[in-house]
Protein backbone atom coordinates (compact mmCIF):
# COMPACT_ATOMS: atom_id res chain seq x y z
CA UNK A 1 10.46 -21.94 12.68
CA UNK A 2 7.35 -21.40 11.08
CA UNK A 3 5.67 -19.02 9.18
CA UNK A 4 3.02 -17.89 11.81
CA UNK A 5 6.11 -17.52 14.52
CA UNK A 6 7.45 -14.51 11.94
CA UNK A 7 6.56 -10.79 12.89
CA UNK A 8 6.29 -9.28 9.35
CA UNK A 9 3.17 -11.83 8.05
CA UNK A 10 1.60 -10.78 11.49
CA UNK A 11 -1.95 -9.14 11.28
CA UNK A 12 -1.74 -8.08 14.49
CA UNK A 13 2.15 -7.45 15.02
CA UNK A 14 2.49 -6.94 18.92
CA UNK A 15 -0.48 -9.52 19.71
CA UNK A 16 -3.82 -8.97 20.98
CA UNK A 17 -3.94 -5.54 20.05
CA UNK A 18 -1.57 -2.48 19.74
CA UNK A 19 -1.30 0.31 21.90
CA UNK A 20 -1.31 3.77 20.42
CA UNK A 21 -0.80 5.28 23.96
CA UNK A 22 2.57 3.38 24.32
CA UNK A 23 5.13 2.82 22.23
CA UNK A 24 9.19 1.90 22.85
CA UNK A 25 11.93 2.24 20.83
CA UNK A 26 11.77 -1.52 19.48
CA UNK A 27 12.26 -2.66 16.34
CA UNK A 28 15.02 -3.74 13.89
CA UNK A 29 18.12 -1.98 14.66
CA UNK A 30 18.83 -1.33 10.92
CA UNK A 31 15.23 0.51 10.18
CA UNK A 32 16.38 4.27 9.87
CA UNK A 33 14.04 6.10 7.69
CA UNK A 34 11.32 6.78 10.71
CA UNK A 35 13.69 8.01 13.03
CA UNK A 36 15.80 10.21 10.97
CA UNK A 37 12.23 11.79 9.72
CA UNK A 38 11.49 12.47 13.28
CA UNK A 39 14.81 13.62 14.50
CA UNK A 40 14.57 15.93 11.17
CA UNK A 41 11.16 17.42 12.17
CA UNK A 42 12.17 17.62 16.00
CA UNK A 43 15.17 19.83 14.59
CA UNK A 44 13.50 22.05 12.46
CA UNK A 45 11.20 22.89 14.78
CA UNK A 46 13.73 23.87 17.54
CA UNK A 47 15.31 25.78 14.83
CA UNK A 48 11.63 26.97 14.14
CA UNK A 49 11.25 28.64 17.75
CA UNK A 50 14.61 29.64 17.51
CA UNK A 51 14.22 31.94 14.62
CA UNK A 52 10.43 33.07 14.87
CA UNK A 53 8.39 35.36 13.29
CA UNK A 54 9.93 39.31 13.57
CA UNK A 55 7.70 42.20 13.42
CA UNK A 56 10.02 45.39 13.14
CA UNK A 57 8.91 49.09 11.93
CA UNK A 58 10.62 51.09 8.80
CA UNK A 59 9.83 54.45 7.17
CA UNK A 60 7.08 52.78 5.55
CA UNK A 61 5.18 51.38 8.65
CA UNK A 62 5.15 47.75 9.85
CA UNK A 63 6.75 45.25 8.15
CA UNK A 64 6.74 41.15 9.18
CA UNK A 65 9.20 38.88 8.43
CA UNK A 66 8.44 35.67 8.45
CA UNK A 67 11.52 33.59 10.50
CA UNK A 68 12.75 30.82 9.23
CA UNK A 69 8.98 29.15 8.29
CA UNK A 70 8.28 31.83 6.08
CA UNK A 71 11.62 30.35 3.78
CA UNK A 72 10.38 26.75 4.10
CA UNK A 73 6.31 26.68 4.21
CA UNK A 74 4.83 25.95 1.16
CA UNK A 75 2.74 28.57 -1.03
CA UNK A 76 1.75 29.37 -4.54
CA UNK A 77 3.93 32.27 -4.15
CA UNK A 78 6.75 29.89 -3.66
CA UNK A 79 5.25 27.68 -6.38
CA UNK A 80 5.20 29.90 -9.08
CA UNK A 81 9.04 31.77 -8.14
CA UNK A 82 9.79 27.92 -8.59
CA UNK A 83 11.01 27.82 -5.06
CA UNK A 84 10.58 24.49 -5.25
CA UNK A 85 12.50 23.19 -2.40
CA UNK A 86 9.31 24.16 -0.37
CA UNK A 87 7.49 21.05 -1.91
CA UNK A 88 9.12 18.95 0.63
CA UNK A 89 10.55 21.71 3.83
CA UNK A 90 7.41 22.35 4.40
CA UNK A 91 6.65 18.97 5.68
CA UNK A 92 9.28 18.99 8.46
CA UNK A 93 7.67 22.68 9.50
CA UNK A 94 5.01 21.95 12.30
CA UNK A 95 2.82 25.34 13.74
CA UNK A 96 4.99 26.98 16.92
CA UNK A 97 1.83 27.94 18.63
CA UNK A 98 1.96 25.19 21.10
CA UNK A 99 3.41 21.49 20.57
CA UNK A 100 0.17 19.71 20.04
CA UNK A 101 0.61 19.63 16.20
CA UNK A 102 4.55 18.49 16.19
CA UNK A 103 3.25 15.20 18.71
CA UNK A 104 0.66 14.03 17.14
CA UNK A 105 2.30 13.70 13.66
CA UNK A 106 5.64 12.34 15.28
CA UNK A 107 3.09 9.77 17.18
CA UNK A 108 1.10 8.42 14.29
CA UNK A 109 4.71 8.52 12.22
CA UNK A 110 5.97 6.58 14.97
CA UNK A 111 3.44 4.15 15.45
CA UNK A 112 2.54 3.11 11.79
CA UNK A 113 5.63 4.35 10.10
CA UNK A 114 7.29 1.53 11.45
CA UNK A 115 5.11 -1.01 10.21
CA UNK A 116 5.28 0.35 7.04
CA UNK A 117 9.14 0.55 7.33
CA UNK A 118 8.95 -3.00 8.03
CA UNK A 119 7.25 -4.62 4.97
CA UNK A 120 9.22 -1.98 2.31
CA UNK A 121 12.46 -1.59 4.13
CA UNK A 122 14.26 2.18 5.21
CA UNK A 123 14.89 3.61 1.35
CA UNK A 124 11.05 3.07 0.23
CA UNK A 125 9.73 4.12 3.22
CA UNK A 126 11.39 7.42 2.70
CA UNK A 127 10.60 7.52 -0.67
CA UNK A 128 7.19 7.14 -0.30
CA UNK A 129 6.95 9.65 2.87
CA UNK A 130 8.72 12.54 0.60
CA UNK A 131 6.62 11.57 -2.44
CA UNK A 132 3.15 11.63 -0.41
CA UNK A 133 4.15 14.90 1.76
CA UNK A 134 4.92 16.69 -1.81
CA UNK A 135 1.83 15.36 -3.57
CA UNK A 136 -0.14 16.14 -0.66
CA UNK A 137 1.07 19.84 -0.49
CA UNK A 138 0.77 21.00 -4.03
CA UNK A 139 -2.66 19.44 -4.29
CA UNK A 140 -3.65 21.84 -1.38
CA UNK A 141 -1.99 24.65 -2.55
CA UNK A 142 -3.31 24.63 -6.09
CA UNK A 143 -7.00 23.53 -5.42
CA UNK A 144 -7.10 26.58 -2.86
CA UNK A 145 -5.67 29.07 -5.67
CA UNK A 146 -8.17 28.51 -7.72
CA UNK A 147 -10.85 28.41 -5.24
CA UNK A 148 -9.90 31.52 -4.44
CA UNK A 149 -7.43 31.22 -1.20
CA UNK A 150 -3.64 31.38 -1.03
CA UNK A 151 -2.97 29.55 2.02
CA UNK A 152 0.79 28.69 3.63
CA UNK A 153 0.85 25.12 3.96
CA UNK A 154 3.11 24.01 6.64
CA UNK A 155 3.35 19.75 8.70
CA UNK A 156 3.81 16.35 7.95
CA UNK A 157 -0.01 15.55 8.13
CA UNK A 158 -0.50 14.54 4.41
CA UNK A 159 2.63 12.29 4.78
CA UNK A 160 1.31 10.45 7.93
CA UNK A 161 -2.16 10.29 6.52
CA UNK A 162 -0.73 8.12 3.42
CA UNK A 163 1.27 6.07 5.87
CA UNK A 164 -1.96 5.68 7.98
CA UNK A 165 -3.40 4.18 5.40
CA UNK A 166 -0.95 1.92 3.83
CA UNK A 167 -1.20 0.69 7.29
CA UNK A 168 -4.85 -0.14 7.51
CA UNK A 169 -4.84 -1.67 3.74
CA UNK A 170 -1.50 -4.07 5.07
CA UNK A 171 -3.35 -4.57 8.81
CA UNK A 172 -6.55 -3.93 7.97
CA UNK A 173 -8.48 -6.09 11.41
CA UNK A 174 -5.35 -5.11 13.71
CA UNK A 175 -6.41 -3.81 16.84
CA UNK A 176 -6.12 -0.46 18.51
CA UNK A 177 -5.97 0.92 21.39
CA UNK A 178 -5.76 4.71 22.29
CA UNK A 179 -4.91 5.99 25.40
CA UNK A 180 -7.02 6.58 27.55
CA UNK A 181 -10.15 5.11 25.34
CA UNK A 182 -11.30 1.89 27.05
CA UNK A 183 -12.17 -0.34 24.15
CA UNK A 184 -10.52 -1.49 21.26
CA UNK A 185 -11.36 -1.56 17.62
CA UNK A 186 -9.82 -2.05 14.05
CA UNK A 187 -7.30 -0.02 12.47
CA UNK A 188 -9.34 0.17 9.35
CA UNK A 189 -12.35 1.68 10.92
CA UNK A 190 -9.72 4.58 12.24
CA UNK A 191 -8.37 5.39 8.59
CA UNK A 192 -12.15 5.47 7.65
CA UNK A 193 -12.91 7.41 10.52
CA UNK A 194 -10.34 9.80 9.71
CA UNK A 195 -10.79 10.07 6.22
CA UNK A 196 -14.56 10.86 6.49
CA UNK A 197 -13.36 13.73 9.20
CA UNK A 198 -11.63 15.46 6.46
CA UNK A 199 -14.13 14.96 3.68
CA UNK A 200 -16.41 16.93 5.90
CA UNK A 201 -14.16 19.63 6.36
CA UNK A 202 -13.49 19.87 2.90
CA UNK A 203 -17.43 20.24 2.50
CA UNK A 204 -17.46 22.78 5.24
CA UNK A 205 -14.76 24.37 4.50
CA UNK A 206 -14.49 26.80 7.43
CA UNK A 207 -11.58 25.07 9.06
CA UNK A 208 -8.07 25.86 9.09
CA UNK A 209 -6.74 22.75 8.94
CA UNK A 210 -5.28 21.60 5.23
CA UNK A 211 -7.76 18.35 4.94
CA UNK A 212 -7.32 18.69 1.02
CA UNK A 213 -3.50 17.63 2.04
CA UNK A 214 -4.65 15.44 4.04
CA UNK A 215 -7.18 13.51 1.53
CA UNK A 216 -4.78 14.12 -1.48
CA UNK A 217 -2.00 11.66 1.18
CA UNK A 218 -4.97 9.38 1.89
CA UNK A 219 -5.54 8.83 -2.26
CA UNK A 220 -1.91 8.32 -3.04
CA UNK A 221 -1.52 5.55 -0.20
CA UNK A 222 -4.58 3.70 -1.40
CA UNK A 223 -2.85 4.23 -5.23
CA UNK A 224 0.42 3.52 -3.95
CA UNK A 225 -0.78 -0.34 -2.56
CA UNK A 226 -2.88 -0.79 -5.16
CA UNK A 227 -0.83 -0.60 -8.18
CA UNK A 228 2.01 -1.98 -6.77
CA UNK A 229 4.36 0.72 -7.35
CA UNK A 230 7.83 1.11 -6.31
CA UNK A 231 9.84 4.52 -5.88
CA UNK A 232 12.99 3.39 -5.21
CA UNK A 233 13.60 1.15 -8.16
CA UNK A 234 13.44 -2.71 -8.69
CA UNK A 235 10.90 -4.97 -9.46
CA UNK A 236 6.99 -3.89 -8.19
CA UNK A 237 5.63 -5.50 -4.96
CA UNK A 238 2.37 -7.55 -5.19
CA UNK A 239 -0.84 -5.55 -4.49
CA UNK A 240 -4.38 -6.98 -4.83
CA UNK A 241 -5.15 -9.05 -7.68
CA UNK A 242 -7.55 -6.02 -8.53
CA UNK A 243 -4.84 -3.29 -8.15
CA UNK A 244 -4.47 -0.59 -10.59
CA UNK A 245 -0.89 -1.55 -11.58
CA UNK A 246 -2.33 -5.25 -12.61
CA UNK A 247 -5.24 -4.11 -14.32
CA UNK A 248 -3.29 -1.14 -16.64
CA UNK A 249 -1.01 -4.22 -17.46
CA UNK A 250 -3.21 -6.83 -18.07
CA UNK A 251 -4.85 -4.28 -20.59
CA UNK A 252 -1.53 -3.05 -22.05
CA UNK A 253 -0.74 -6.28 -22.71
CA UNK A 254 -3.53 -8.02 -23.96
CA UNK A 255 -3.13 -9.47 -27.26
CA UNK A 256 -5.04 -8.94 -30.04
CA UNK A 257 -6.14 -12.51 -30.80
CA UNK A 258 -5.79 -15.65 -28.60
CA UNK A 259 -3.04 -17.46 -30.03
CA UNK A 260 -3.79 -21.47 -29.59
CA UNK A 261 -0.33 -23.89 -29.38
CA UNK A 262 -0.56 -27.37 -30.47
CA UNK A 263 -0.51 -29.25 -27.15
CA UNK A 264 2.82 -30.84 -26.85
CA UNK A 265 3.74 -34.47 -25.30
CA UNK A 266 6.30 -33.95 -22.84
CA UNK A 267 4.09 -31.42 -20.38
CA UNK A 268 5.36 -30.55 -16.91
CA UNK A 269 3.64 -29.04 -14.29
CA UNK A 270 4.65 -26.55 -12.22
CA UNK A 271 4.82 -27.88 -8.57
CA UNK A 272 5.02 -24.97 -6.00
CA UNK A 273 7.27 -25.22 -3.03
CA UNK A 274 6.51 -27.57 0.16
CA UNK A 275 5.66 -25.77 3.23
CA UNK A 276 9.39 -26.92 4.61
CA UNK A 277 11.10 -25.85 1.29
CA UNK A 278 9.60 -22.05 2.08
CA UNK A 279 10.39 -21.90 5.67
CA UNK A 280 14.26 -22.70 4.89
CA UNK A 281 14.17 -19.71 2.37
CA UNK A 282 12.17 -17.67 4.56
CA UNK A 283 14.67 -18.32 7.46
CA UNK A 284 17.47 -17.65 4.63
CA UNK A 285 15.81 -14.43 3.75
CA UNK A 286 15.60 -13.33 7.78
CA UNK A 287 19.25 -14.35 8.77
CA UNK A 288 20.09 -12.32 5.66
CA UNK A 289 18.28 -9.24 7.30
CA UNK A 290 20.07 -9.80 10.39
CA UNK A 291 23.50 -9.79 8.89
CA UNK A 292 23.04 -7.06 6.42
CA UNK A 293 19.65 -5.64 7.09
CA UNK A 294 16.58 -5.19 5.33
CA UNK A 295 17.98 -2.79 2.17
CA UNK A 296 20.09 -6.08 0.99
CA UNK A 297 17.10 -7.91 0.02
CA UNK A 298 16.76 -8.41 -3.76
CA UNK A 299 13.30 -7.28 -5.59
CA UNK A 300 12.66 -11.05 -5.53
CA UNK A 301 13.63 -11.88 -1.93
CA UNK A 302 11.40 -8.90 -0.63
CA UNK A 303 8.59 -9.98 -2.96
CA UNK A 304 8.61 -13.39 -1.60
CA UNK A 305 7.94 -11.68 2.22
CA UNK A 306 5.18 -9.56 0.66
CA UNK A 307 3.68 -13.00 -0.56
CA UNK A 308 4.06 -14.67 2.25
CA UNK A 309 2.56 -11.97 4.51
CA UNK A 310 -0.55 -12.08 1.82
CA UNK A 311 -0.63 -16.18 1.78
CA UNK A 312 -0.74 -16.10 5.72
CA UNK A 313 -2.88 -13.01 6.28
CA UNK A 314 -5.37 -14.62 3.53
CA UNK A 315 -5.50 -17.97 5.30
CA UNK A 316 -8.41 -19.45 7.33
């Protein structure tokens, strides 16, 4: 089997193009972190319209409470009581009004969350949800403070906008497709697309929508590929060769005068695997993920996928 035959080195991982209008329940049976974030926001949202908003009138006139959002958006209220399990609730909250908000998050979650699910494996891919969703939120929260504005900050948009983009940086030519447009074009010119939508919000700053969360998400995906960084642990997958993670350690490290050995007679040169000799320990590497899923992987086994995805995708 060779390497071009293997979904995860794919730049284009369903073919021709993908289909954001339709998407199955396919995938690895042992990729969990997507679906338990949906079924979690799918819950909390019944449990949402469940317990809504209450008005009800005391000796001191009206008084609102606030249902079960009001104990799980995110605020600086919240922020500075050090209530600080609304740095992450508030991203499973999604507006009641109507459902539009809840689907499209769960779509683009479900649609590029698995891709992303696919290179890291389950445990980073919820790492790096929670981390973006809680960056994302107190960057909106405190820029608006001191702009003046207290807003409650409530959905999972700043955590699907950094998984958006980790996306388009991994698959950045893969076509799109979305229902019912009839055209396709690349993922990377969506992320742009959306990105710029939100800078000019920002700049207009008239809407209601938390684009600050959004941009903050955006930033910490592009960081987050970048450097190389890894949330769960273990050794740091391979970014570009210009990535921030490279470049603070190449400078870290950087001694302070070259340091010249005497060359040596018995010299041996490094001589990299054959193409068969990394097929056999890519198929190892798979047939391991099919006995005991992708979370068994060492750091090194799931940093020789991320190389071979980069080796392929880089070929001509």
């Amino acid at each position: 089997m060779g390497i071009q035959n293997r979904d995860y080195i794919r730049d284009e991982p369903t073919g021709g193009h993908y289909s954001a209008g339709g998407f199955g329940f396919g995938g690895r049976s042992d990729a969990w972190a997507i679906k338990r974030i949906i079924l979690a926001c799918v819950a909390v949202f019944v449990l949402q319209n469940m317990f809504p908003p209450s008005v009800r009138a005391n000796s001191d006139g009206i008084q609102v409470a606030r249902g079960l959002t009001g104990w799980l958006e995110l605020n600086w209220a919240g922020l500075t009581h050090l209530q600080l399990w609304r740095i992450l609730t508030y991203g499973f909250c999604h507006s009641t009004s109507g459902l539009a908000h809840i689907l499209f998050n769960m779509i683009g979650l479900w649609v590029f969350g698995r891709m992303v699910e696919g290179i890291y494996g389950s445990k980073e891919t919820l790492a790096f949800f929670l981390a973006t969703v809680g960056i994302s939120g107190v960057t909106e929260v405190v820029v608006q403070h001191f702009a003046g504005v207290n807003p409650s900050v409530i959905g999972a948009s700043g955590g699907v906008m950094g998984v958006l983009i980790l996306t388009a940086l991994h698959f950045p030519r893969m076509l799109m497709q979305i229902f019912p447009l009839p055209f396709t074009f690349e993922l990377r010119w969506l992320a742009i697309g959306y990105v710029g939508i939100d800078v000019l919000r920002t700049i207009d700053g008239g809407s209601n929508i938390a684009s600050l969360a959004h941009l903050s998400g955006a930033a910490f995906g592009y960081i987050y590929f970048q450097s190389g960084l890894r949330l769960t642990g273990g050794r740091a997958h391979q970014g570009r060769p210009s990535g921030l993670g490279n470049w603070l350690k190449s400078k870290l490290n950087r001694p302070a005068k070259p340091v010249r050995k005497a060359a040596q007679k018995d010299v041996r040169l490094y001589e990299p695997p054959s193409p068969d000799q990394l097929d056999a320990e890519l198929d190892r590497i798979l047939e391991k993920i099919n006995r005991s899923g992708r979370d068994s992987l060492t750091a090194e086994e799931n940093e020789l996928l991320l190389k071979a995805s980069e080796r392929y995708k880089n070929r001509v």
